[in-house]
Protein backbone atom coordinates (compact mmCIF):
# COMPACT_ATOMS: atom_id res chain seq x y z
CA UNK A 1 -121.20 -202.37 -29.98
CA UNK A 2 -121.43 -199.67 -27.51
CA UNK A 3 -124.98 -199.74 -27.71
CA UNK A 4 -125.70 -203.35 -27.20
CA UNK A 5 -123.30 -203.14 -23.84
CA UNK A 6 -126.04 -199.92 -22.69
CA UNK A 7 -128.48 -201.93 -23.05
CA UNK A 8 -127.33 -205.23 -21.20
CA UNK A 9 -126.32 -203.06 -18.23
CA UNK A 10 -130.03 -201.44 -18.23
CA UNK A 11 -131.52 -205.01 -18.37
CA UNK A 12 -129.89 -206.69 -15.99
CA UNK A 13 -131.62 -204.21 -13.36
CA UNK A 14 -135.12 -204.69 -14.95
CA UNK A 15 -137.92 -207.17 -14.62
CA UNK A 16 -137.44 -211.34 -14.79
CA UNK A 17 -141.44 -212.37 -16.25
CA UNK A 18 -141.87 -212.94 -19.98
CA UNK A 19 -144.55 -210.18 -20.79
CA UNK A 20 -146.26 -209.41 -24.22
CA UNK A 21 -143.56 -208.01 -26.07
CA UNK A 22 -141.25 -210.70 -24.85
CA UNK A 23 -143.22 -213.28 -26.26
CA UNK A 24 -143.18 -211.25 -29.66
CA UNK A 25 -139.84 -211.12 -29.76
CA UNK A 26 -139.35 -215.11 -29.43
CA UNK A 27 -141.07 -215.82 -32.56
CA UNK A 28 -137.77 -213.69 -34.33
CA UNK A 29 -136.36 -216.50 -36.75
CA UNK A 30 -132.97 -214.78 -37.62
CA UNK A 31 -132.90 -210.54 -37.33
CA UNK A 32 -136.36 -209.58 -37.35
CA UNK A 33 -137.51 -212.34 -39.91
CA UNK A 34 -140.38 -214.87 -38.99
CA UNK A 35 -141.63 -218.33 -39.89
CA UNK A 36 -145.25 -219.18 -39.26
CA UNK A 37 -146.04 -218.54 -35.07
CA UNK A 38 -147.04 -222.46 -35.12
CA UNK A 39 -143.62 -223.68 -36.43
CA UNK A 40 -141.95 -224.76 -33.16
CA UNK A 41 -138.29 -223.87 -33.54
CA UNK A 42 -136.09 -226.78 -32.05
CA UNK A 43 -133.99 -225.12 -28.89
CA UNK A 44 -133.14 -225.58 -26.00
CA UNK A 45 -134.29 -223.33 -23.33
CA UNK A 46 -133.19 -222.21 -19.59
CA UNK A 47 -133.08 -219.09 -17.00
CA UNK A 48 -129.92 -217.53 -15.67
CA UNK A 49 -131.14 -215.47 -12.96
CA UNK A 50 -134.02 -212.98 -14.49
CA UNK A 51 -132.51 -213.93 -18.06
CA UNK A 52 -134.68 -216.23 -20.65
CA UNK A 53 -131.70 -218.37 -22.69
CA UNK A 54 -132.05 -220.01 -25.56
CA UNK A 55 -129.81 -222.16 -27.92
CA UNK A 56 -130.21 -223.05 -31.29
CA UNK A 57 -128.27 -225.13 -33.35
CA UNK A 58 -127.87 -227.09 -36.74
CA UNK A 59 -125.13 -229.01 -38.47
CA UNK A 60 -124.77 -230.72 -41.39
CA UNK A 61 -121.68 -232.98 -42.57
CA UNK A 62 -122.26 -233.35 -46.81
CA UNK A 63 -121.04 -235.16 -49.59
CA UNK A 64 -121.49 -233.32 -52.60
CA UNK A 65 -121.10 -235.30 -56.10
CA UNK A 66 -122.11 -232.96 -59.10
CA UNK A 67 -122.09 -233.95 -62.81
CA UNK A 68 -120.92 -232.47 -66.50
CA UNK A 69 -117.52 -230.48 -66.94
CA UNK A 70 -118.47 -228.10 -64.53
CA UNK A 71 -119.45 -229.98 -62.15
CA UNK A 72 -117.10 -230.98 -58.29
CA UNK A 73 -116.98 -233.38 -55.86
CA UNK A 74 -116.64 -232.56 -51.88
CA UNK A 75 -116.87 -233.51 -48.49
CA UNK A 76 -117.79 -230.07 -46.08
CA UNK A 77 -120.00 -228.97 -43.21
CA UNK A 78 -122.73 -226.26 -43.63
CA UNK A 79 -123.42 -225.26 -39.79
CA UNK A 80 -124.96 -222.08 -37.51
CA UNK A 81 -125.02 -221.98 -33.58
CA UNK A 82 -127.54 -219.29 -32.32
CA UNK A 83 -127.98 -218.20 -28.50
CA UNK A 84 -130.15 -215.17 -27.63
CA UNK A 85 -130.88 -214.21 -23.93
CA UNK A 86 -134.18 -212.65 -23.32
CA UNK A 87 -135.51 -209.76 -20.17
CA UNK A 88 -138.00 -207.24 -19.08
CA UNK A 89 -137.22 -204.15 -19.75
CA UNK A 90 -139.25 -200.40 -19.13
CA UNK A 91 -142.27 -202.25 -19.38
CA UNK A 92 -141.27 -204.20 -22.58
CA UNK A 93 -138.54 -206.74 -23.71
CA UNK A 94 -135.12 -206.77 -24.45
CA UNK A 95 -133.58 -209.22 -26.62
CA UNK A 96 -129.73 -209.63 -27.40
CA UNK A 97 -129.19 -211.84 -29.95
CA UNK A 98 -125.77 -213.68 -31.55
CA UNK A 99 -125.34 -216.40 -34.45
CA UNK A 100 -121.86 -218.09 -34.94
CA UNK A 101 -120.78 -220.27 -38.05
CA UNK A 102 -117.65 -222.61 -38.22
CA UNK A 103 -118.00 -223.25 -42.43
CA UNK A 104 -114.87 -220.44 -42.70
CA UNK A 105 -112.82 -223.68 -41.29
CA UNK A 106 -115.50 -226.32 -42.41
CA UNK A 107 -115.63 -225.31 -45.97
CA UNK A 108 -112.60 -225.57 -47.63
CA UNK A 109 -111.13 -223.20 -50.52
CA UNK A 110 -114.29 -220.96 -49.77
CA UNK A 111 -116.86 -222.58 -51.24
CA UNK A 112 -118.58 -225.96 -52.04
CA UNK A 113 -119.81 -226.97 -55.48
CA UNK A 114 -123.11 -226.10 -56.62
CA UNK A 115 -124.18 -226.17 -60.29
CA UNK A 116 -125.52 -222.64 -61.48
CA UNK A 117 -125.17 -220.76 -58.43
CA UNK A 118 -123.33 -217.18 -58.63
CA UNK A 119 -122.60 -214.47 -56.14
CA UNK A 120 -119.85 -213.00 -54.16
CA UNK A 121 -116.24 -213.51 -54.75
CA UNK A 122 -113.15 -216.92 -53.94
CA UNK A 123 -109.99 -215.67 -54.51
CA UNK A 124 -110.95 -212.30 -56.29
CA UNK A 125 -112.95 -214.06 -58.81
CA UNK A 126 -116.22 -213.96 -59.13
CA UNK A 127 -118.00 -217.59 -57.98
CA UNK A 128 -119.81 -219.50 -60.26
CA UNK A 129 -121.01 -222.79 -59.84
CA UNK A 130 -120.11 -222.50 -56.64
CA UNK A 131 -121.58 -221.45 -52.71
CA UNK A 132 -119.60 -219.31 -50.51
CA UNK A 133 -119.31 -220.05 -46.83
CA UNK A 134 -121.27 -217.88 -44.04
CA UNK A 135 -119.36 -215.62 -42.06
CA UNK A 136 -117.92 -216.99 -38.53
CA UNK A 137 -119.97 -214.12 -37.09
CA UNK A 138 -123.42 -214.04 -38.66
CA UNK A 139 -125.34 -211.93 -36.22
CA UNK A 140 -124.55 -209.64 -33.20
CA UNK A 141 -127.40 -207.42 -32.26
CA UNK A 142 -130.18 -206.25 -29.94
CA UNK A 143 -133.85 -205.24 -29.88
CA UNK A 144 -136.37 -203.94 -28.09
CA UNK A 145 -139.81 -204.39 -28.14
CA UNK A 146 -143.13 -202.47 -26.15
CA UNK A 147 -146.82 -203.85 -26.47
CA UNK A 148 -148.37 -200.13 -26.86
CA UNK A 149 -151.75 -201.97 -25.83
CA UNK A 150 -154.91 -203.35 -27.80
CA UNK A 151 -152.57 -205.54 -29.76
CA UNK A 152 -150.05 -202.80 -31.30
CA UNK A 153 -146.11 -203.70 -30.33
CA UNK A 154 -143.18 -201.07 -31.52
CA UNK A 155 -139.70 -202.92 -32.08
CA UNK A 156 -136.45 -201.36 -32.56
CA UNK A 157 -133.43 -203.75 -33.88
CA UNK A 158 -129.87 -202.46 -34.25
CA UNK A 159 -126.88 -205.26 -35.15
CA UNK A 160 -122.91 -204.36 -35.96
CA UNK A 161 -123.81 -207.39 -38.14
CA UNK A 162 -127.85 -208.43 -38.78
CA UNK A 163 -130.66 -209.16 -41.15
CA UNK A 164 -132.38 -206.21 -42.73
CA UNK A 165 -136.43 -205.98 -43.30
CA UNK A 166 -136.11 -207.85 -46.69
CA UNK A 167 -136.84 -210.70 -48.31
CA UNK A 168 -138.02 -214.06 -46.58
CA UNK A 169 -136.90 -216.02 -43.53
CA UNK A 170 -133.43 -216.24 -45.19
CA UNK A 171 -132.73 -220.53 -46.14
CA UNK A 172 -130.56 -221.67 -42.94
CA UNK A 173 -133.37 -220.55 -40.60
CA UNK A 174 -136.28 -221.56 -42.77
CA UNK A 175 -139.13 -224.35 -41.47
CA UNK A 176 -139.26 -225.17 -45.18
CA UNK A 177 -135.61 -225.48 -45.59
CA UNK A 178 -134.60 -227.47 -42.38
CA UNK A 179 -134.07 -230.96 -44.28
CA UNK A 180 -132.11 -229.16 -47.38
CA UNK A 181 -128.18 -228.65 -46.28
CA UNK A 182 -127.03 -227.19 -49.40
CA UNK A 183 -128.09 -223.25 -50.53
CA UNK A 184 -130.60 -222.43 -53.22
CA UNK A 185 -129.64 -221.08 -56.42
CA UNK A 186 -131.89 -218.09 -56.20
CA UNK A 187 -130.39 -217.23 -52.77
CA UNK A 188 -129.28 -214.20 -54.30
CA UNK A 189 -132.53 -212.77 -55.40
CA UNK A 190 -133.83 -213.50 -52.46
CA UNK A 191 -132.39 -214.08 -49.08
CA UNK A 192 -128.92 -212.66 -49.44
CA UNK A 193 -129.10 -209.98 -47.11
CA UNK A 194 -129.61 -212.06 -44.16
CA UNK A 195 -125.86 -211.47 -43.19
CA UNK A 196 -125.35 -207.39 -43.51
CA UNK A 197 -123.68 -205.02 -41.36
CA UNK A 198 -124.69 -201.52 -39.77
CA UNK A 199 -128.37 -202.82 -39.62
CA UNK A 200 -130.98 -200.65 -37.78
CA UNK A 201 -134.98 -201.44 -38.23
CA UNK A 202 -137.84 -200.22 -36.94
CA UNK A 203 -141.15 -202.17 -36.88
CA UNK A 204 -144.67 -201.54 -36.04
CA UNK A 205 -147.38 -204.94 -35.61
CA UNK A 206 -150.95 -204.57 -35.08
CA UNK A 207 -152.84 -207.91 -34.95
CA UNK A 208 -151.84 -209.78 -37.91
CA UNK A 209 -150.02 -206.55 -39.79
CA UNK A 210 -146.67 -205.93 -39.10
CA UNK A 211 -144.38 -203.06 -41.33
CA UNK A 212 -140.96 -202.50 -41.00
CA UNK A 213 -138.22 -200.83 -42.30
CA UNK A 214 -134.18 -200.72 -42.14
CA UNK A 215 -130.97 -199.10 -43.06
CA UNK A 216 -127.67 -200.86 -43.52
CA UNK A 217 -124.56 -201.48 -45.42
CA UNK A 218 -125.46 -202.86 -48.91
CA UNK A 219 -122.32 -204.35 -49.70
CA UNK A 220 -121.60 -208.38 -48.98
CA UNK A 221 -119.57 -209.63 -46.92
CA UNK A 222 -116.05 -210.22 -48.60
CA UNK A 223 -113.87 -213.27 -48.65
CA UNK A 224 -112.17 -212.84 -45.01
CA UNK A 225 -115.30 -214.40 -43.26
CA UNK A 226 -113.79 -214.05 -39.70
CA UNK A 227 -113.98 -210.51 -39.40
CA UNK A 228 -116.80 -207.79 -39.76
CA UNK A 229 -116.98 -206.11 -43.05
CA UNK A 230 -117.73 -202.52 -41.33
CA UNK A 231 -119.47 -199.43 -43.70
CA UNK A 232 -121.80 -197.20 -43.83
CA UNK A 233 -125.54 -197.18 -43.42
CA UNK A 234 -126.01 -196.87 -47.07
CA UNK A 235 -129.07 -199.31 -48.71
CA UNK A 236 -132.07 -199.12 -47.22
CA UNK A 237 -135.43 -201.55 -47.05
CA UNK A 238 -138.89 -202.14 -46.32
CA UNK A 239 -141.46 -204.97 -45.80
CA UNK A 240 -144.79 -205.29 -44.89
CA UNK A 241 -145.62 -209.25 -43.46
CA UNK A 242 -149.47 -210.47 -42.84
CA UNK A 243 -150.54 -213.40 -40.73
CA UNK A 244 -153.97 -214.57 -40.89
CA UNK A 245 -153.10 -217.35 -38.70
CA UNK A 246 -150.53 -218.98 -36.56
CA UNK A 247 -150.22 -221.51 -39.93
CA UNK A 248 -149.74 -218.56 -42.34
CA UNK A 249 -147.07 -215.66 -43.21
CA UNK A 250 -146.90 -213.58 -46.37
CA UNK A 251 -144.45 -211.66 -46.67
CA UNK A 252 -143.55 -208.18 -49.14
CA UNK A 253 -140.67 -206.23 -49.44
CA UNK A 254 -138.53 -204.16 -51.41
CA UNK A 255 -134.97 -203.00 -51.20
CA UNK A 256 -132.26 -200.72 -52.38
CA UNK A 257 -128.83 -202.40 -51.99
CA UNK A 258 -125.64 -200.17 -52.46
CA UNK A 259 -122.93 -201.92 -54.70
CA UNK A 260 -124.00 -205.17 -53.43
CA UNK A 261 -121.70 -207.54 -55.13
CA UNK A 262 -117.89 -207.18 -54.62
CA UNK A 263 -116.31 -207.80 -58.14
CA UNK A 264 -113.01 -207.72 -59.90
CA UNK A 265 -111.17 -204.52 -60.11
CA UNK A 266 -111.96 -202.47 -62.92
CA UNK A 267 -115.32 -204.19 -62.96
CA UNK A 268 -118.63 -201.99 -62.34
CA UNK A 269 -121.15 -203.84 -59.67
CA UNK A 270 -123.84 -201.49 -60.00
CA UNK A 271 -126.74 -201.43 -57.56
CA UNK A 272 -129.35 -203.53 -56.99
CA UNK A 273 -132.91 -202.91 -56.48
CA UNK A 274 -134.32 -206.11 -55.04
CA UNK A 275 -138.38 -207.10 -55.10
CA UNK A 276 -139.35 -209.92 -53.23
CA UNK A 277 -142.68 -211.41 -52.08
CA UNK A 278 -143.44 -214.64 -50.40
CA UNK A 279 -146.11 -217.13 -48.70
CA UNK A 280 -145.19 -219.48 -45.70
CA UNK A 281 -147.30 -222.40 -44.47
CA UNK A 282 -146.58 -224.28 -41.38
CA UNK A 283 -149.20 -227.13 -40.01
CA UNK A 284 -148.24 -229.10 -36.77
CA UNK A 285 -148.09 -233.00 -37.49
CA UNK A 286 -148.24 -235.67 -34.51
CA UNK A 287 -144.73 -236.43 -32.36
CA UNK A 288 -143.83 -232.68 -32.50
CA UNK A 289 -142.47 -232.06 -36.42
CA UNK A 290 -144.75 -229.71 -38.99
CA UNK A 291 -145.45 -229.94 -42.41
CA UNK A 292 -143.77 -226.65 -43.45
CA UNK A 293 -143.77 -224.99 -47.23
CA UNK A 294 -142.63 -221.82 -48.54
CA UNK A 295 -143.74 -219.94 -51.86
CA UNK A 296 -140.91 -217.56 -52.92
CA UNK A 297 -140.38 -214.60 -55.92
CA UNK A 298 -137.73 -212.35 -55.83
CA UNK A 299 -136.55 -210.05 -58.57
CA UNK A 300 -132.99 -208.25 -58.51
CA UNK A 301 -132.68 -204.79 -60.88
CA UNK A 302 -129.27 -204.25 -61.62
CA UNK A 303 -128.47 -200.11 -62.09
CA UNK A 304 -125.86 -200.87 -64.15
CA UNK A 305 -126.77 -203.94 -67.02
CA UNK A 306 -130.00 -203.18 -66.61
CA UNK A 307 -131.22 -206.54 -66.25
CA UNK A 308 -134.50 -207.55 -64.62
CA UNK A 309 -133.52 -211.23 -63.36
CA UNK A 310 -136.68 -213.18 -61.66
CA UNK A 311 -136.52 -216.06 -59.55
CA UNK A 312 -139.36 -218.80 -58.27
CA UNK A 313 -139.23 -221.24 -54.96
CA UNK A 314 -141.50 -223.52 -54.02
CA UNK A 315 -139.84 -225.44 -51.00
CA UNK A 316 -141.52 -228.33 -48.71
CA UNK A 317 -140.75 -230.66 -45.90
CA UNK A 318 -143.00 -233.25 -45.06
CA UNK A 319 -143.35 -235.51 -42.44
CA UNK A 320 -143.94 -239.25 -43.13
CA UNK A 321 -143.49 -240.00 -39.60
CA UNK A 322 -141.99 -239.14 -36.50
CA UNK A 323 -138.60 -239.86 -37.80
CA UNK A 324 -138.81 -240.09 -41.76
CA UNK A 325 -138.66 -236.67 -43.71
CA UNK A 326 -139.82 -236.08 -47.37
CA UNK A 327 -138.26 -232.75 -48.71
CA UNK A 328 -138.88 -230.95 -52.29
CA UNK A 329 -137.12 -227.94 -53.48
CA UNK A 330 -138.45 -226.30 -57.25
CA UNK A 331 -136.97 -223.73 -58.70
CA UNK A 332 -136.57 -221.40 -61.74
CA UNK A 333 -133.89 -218.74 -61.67
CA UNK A 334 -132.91 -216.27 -64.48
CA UNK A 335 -128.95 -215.59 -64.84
CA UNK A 336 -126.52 -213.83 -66.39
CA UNK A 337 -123.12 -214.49 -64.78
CA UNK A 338 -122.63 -218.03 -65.74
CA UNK A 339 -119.93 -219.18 -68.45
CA UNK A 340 -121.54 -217.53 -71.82
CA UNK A 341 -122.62 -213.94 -71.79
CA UNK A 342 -126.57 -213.87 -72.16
CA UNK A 343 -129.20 -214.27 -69.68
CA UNK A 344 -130.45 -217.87 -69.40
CA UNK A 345 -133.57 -219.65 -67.45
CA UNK A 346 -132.14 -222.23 -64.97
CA UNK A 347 -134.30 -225.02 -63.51
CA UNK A 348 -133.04 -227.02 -60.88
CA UNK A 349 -135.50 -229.62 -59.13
CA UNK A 350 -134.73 -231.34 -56.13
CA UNK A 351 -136.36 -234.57 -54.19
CA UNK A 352 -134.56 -236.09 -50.64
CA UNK A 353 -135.33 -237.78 -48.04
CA UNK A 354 -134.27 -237.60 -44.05
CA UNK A 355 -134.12 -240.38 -41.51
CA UNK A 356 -133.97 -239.73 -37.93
CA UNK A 357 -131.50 -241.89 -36.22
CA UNK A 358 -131.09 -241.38 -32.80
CA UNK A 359 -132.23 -238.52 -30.06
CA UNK A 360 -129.71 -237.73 -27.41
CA UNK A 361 -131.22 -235.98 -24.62
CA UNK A 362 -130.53 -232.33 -26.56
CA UNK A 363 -129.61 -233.68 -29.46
CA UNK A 364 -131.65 -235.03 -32.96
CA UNK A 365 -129.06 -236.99 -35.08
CA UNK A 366 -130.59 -237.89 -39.05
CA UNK A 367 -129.14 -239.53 -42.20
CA UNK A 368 -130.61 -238.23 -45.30
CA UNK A 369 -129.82 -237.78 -49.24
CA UNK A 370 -131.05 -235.56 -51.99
CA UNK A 371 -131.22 -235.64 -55.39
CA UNK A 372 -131.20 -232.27 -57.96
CA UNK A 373 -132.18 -232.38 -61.74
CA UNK A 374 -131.39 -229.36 -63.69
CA UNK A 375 -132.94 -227.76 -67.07
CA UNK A 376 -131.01 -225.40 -69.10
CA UNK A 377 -130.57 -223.89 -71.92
CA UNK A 378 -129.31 -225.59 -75.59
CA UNK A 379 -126.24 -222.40 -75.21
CA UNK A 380 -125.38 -223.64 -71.58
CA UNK A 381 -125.21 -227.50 -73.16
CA UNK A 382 -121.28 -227.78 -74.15
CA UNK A 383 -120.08 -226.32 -70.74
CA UNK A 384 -122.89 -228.40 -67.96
CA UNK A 385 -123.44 -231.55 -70.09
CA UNK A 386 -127.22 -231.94 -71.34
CA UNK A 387 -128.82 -233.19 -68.52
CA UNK A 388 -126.38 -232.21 -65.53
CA UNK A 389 -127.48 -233.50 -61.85
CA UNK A 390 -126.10 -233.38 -57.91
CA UNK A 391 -126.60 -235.60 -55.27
CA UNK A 392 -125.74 -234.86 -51.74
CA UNK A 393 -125.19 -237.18 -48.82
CA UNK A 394 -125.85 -235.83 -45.41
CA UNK A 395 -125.37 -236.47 -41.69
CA UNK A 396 -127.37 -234.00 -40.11
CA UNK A 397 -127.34 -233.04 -35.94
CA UNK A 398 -129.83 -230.68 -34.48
CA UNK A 399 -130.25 -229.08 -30.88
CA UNK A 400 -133.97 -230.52 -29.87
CA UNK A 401 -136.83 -228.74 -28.09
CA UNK A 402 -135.90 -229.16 -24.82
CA UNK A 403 -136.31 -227.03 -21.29
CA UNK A 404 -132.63 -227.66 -19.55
């Protein structure tokens, strides 16, 4: 925290243009993740002084109706505020960066129903079939970036509470994801980290290679989500990201994450050595929107069970029109924490569909519903029913694109 004041009080002396390394650092999705450079990310924009502000926001109001005996009705928001505030600095760019979420009062008993997901803890009990809420505070941080010249730029990123160098552009902050309210079940073999404290990562890009790597606290956040779950800098990561083109990211990355899971007492979390690789397309469509799709794998090894549990994504929103939405979410998840001991293949397949309604002059209002089908396995029958579904019904309101 001290650090992030140092900083602010050096920038505020420094330099007002957006140079190289400024511009770099504006294609940062959430930590130091990125969607595709031609993905325009709705926000609204405006100087204070020297400063470059920008806002970002999403919320979603949701009406969750599952099936079988394990499935749960509820009515809950899903919701993240972003500002970040942008200077020269020495030559490069400073960027201080903060992300809010009100689902610890918006989400109710901590956590909304969702059929086959697991991880993290309600009550001291392990969820299951469940999603926890995000953390009030979901990012505090800073970085700094300097364009080294012929088209090399060094980045340094530290946050009391960040995103670490692995995995994908985590789901809330995902082009592919920004018509899907509700988590996917293979969030946790994936994207999980994008809320971790203690985070410090160092990056180098050249051209269309960037590399990066990070330290942080490996354990999740536990079930008080208003307050920073402080530790030490214990799990380390690394990822190496290509971009051919503005349209395309891949992304690569591997992780060890300390005691990851916080469990019942007695219990033994293990670590978790987590594998993840992953292919983003973005295209720009006429009226401003972009077909956007994301190709996801990640892989969790657990120290302790052993267990090598694999997960697939493929994720799409499309564009009918200026105002009418097609999204797809596929996926195939392997788990082990669900109501029968075993490991078990999960499908879950998902088809909505998103109607703007209205723009306000900073604000994108949309109606939308989605549908999920889920396979399983005949042992998993007697608890989820033999065909088990959800549907969710959505209001959803977006900051726009828009210079104040």
């Amino acid at each position: 925290m001290k650090l992030i004041g140092l900083l602010f009080l050096f920038a505020v002396c420094a330099g007002a243009q957006m140079n190289e390394a400024g511009m770099y650092l504006m294609d940062m999705a959430s930590g130091t993740s990125r969607n595709p450079a031609s993905w325009e990310m709705p926000m609204l924009m405006t100087r204070a002084g020297s400063w470059n502000l920008m806002f970002m926001g999403t919320a979603f109001v949701v009406e969750t109706q599952q099936s079988g005996p394990r499935g749960g009705d509820k009515l809950y928001s899903a919701n993240a505020f972003m500002a970040s505030a942008g200077h020269s600095l020495w030559g490069g760019s400073l960027m201080l960066q903060s992300m809010l979420s009100l689902e610890p009062a918006t989400i109710t008993n901590r956590s909304y129903p969702l059929l086959f997901q697991t991880g993290e803890t309600a009550y001291g009990r392990p969820l299951v079939d469940a999603q926890h809420p995000h953390n009030f505070l979901m990012a505090l941080g800073a970085q700094y970036a300097h364009s080294l010249g012929g088209g090399t730029v060094l980045q340094f990123y530290y946050a009391p509470v960040g995103d670490p160098a692995l995995g994908p552009v985590a789901y809330p902050h995902r082009a592919s994801a920004a018509e899907l309210p509700q988590a996917p079940i293979s969030h946790h073999w994936q994207d999980s980290t994008h809320i971790a404290d203690n985070v410090a990562t160092v990056a180098m890009q050249h051209a269309w290679l960037r590399l990066e790597a990070s330290g942080f606290y490996g354990t999740e956040p536990g079930e008080n989500r208003w307050h920073i779950d402080w530790g030490p800098m214990n799990s380390y990561s690394g990822r190496l990201s290509v971009a051919p083109s503005k349209d395309w990211m891949f992304q690569v990355s591997a992780g060890r994450l300390s005691r990851p899971e916080r469990q019942e007492p007695g219990q033994e979390p293990g670590d978790v050595t987590r594998v993840t690789s992953s292919l983003h397309y973005s295209r720009p469509m006429e009226g401003g929107s972009s077909w956007s799709t994301s190709l996801i794998w990640g892989r969790n090894h657990n120290t302790f069970t052993q267990h090598n549990l694999n997960s697939y994504l493929a994720e799409t929103v499309y564009p009918l029109s200026r105002r009418d939405f097609l999204t797809g979410r596929w996926e195939l998840v392997d788990k082990d924490e669900l109501s029968v001991t075993g490991i078990f293949r999960i499908g879950a397949y998902t088809a909505g569909y998103t109607r703007d309604i209205g723009s306000l002059k900073y604000l994108e209002t949309g109606i939308g519903a989605n549908l999920t089908a889920y396979t399983l396995p005949d042992a998993l029958k007697p608890y989820y029913g033999s065909r088990p579904w959800g549907v969710n019904f959505y209001l959803r309101l977006r900051l726009r694109k828009e210079n104040l």
